[in-house]
Protein backbone atom coordinates (compact mmCIF):
# COMPACT_ATOMS: atom_id res chain seq x y z
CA UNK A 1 204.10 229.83 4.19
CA UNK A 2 207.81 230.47 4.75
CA UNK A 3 208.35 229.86 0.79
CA UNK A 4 205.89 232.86 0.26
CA UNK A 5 207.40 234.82 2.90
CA UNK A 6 211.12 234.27 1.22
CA UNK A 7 209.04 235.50 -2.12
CA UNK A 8 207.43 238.61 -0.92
CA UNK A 9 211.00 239.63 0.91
CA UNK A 10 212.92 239.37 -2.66
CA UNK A 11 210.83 241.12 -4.30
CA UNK A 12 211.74 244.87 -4.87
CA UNK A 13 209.01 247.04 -4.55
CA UNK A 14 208.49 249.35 -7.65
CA UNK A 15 207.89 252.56 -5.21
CA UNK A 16 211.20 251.73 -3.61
CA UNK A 17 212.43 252.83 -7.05
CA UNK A 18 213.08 256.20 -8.09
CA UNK A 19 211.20 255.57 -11.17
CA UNK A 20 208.35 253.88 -9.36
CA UNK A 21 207.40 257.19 -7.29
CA UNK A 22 207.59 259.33 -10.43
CA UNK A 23 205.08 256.54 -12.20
CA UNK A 24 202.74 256.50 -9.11
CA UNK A 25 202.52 260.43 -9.02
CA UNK A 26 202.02 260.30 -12.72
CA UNK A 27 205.22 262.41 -13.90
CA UNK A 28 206.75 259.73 -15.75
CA UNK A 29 206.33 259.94 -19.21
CA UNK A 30 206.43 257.08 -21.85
CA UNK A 31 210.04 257.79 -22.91
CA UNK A 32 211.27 257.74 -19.72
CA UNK A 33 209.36 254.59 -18.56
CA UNK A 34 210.74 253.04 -22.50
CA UNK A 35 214.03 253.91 -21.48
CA UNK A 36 214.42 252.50 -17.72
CA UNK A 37 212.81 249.32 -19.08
CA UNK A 38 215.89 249.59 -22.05
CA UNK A 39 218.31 250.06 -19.02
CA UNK A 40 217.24 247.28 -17.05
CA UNK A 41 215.87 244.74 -19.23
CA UNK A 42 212.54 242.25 -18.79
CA UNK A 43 211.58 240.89 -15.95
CA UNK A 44 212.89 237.36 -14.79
CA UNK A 45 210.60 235.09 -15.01
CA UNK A 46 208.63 233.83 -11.58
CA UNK A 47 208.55 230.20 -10.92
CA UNK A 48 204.65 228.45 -11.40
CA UNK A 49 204.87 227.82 -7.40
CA UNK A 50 205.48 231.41 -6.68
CA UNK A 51 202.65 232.39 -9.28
CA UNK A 52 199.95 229.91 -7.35
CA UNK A 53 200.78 231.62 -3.72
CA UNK A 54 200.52 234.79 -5.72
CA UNK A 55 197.01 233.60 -6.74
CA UNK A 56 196.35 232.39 -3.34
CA UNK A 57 196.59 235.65 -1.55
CA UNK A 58 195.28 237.80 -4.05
CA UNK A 59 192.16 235.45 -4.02
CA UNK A 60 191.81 236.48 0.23
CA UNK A 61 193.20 239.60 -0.22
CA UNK A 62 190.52 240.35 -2.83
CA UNK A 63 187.91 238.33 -2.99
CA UNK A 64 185.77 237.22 -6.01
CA UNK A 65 182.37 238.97 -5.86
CA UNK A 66 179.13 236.73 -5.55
């Protein structure tokens, strides 16, 4: 549990980002989204560990429907 702690803490929150709050309120446009993602480059890669504790608490967090 600690590892997925450590996870969650690195992670940076897209609405923590200026750019984040301007794509949740729906003023970004695709130019400006084209261009941070120029700026900034891809994602790193997450680990297959971190991507099964992902899995695990989305599958409690949302739960499949019966």
């Amino acid at each position: 549990m600690v590892a997925l702690q450590e996870a969650f803490n690195s992670a940076t929150p897209l609405t923590s980002l200026a750019i984040g709050e301007r794509v949740e309120k729906g003023a970004a446009s695709f130019d400006e989204c084209e261009e941070y993602v120029r700026k900034v480059g891809d994602p790193q890669p997450q680990s297959s560990r971190f991507e099964h504790f992902e899995n695990m608490l989305n599958y409690y967090v949302f739960p499949p429907r019966q």
